[in-house]
N, C-alpha and C. Protein backbone atom coordinates (compact mmCIF):
# COMPACT_ATOMS: atom_id res chain seq x y z
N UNK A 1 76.48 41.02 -2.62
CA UNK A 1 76.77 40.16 -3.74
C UNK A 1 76.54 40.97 -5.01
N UNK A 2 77.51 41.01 -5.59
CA UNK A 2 77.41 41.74 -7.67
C UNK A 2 76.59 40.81 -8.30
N UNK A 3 75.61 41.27 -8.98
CA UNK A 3 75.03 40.57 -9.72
C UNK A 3 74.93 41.22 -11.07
N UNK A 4 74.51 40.69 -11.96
CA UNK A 4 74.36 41.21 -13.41
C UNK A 4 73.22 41.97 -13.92
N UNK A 5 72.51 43.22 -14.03
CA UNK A 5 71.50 42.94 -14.49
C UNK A 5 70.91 43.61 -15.14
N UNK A 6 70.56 43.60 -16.43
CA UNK A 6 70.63 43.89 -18.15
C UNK A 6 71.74 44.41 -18.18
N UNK A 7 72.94 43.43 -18.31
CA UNK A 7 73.99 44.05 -18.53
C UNK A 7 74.75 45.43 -17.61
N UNK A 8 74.00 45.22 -16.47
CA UNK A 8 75.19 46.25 -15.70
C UNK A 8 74.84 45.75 -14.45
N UNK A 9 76.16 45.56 -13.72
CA UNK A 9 76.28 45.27 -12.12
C UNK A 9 75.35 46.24 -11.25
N UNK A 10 74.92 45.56 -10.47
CA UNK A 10 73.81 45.86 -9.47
C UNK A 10 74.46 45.01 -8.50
N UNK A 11 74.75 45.87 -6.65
CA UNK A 11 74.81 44.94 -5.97
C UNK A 11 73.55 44.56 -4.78
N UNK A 12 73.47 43.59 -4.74
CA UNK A 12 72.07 42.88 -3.96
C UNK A 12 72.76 42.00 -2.31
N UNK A 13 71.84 42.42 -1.99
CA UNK A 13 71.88 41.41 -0.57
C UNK A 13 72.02 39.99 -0.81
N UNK A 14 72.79 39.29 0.32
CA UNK A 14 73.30 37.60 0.27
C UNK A 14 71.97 37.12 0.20
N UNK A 15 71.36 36.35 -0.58
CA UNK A 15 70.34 35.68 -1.05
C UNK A 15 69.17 36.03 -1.17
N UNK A 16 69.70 37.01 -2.19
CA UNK A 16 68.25 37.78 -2.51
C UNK A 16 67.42 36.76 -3.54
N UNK A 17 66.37 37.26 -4.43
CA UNK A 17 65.91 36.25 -5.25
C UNK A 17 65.66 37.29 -6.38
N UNK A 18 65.37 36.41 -7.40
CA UNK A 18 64.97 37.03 -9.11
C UNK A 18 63.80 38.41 -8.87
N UNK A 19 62.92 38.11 -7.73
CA UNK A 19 61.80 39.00 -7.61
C UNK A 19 62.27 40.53 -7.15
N UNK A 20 63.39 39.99 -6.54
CA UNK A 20 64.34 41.15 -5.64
C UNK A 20 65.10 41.76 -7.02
N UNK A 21 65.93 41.26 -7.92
CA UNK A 21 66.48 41.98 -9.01
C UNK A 21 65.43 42.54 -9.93
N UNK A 22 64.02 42.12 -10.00
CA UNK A 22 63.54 42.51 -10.88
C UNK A 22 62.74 43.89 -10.27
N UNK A 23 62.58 43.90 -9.39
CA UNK A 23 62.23 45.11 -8.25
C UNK A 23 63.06 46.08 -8.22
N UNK A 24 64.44 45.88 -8.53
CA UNK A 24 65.76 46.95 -9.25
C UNK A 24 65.34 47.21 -10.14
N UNK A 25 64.27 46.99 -11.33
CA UNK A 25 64.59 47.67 -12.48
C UNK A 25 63.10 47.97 -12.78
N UNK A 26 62.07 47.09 -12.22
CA UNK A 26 60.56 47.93 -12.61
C UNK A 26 59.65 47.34 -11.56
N UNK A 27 58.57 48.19 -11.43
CA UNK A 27 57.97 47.97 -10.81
C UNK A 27 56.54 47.26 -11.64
N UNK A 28 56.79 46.97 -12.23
CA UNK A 28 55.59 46.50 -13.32
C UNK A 28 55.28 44.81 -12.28
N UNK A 29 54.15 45.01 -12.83
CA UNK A 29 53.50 43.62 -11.84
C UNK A 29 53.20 42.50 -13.36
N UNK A 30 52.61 43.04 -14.60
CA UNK A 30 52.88 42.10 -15.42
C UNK A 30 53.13 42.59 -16.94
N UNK A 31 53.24 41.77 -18.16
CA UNK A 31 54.17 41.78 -19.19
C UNK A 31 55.60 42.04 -18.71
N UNK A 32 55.95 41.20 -17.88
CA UNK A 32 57.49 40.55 -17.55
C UNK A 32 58.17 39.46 -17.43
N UNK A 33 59.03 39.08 -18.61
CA UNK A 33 59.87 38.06 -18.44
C UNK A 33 61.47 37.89 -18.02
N UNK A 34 61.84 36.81 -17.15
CA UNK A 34 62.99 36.92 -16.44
C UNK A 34 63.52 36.10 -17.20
N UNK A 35 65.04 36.11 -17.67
CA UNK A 35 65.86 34.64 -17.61
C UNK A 35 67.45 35.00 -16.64
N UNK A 36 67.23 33.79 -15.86
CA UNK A 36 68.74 34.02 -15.01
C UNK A 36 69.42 32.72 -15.49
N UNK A 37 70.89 33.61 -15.82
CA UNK A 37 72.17 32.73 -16.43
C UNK A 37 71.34 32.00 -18.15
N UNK A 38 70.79 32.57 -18.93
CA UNK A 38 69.70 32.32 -20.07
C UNK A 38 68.89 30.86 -19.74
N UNK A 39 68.68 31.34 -18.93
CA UNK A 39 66.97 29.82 -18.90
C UNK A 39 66.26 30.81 -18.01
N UNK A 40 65.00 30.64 -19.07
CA UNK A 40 63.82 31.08 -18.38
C UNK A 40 63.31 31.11 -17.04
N UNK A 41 63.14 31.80 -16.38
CA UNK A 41 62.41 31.57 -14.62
C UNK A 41 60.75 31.59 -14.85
N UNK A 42 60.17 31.00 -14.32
CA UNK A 42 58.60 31.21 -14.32
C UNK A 42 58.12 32.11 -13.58
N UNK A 43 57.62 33.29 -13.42
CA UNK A 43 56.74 34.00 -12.77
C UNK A 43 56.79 33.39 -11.00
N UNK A 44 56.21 32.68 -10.98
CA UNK A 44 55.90 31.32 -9.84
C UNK A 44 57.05 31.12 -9.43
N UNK A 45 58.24 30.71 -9.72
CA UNK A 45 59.41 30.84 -9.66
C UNK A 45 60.43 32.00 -8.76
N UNK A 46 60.11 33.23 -9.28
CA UNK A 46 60.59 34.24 -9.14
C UNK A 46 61.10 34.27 -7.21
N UNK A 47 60.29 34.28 -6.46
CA UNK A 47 60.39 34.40 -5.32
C UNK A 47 61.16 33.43 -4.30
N UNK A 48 61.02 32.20 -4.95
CA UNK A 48 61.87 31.21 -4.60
C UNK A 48 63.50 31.12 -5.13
N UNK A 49 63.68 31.88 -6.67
CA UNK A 49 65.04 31.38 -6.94
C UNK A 49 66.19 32.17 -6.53
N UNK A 50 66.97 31.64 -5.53
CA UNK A 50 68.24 32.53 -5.18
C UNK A 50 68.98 32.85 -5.88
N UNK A 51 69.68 34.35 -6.03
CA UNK A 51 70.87 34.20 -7.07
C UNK A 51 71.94 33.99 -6.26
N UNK A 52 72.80 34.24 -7.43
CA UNK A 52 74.41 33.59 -6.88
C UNK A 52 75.57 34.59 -7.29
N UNK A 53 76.88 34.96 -6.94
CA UNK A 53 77.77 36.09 -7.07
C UNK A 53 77.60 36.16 -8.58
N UNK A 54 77.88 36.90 -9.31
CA UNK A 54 78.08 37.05 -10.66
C UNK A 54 77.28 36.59 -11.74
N UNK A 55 75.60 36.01 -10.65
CA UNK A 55 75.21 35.40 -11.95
C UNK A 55 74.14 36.50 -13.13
N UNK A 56 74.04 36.31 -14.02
CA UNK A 56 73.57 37.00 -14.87
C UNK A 56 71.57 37.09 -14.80
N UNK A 57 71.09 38.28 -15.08
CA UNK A 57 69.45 38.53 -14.94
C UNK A 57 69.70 39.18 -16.17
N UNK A 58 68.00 38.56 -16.93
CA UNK A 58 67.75 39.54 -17.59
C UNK A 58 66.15 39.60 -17.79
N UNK A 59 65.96 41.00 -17.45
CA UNK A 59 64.36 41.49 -17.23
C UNK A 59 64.22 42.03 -18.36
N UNK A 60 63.07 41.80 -18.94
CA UNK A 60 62.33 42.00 -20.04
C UNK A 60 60.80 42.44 -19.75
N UNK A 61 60.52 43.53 -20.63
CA UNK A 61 59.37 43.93 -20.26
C UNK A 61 58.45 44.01 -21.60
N UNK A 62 57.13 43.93 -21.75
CA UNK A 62 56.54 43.78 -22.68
C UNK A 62 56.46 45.50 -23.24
N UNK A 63 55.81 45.94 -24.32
CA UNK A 63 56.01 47.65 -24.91
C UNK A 63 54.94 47.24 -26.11
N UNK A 64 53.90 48.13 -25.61
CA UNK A 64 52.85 48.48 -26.65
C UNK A 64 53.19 49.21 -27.89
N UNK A 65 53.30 49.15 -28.98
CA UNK A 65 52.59 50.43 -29.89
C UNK A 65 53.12 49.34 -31.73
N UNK A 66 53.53 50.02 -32.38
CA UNK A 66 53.45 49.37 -33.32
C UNK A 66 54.20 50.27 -34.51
């Protein structure tokens, strides 16, 4: 399945979940926020929500400095 994610196709296994796309792009365990198709996922969330062909991720990561 193509999925979206920050803006560039990634393809993923038939019902993977948000935890699975976000595992494509970091391995960071926290300062990370998801939104799939723009609504927020909760943390808690993550492992449970299936994606779907074409739908859109976007991983966000928190960045220290100033």
């Amino acid at each position: 399945m193509n999925v979206i994610i920050n803006g560039a196709a990634h393809e993923l296994p038939s019902g993977a979940t948000v935890a699975q796309a976000v595992q494509k792009l970091t391995e960071a365990v926290s300062g990370v926020a998801v939104a799939l198709n723009d609504e927020v996922v909760s943390r808690g969330a993550w492992s449970s929500t299936t994606l779907s062909e074409a739908d859109r991720v976007e991983v966000l990561t928190a960045v220290q400095g100033g």
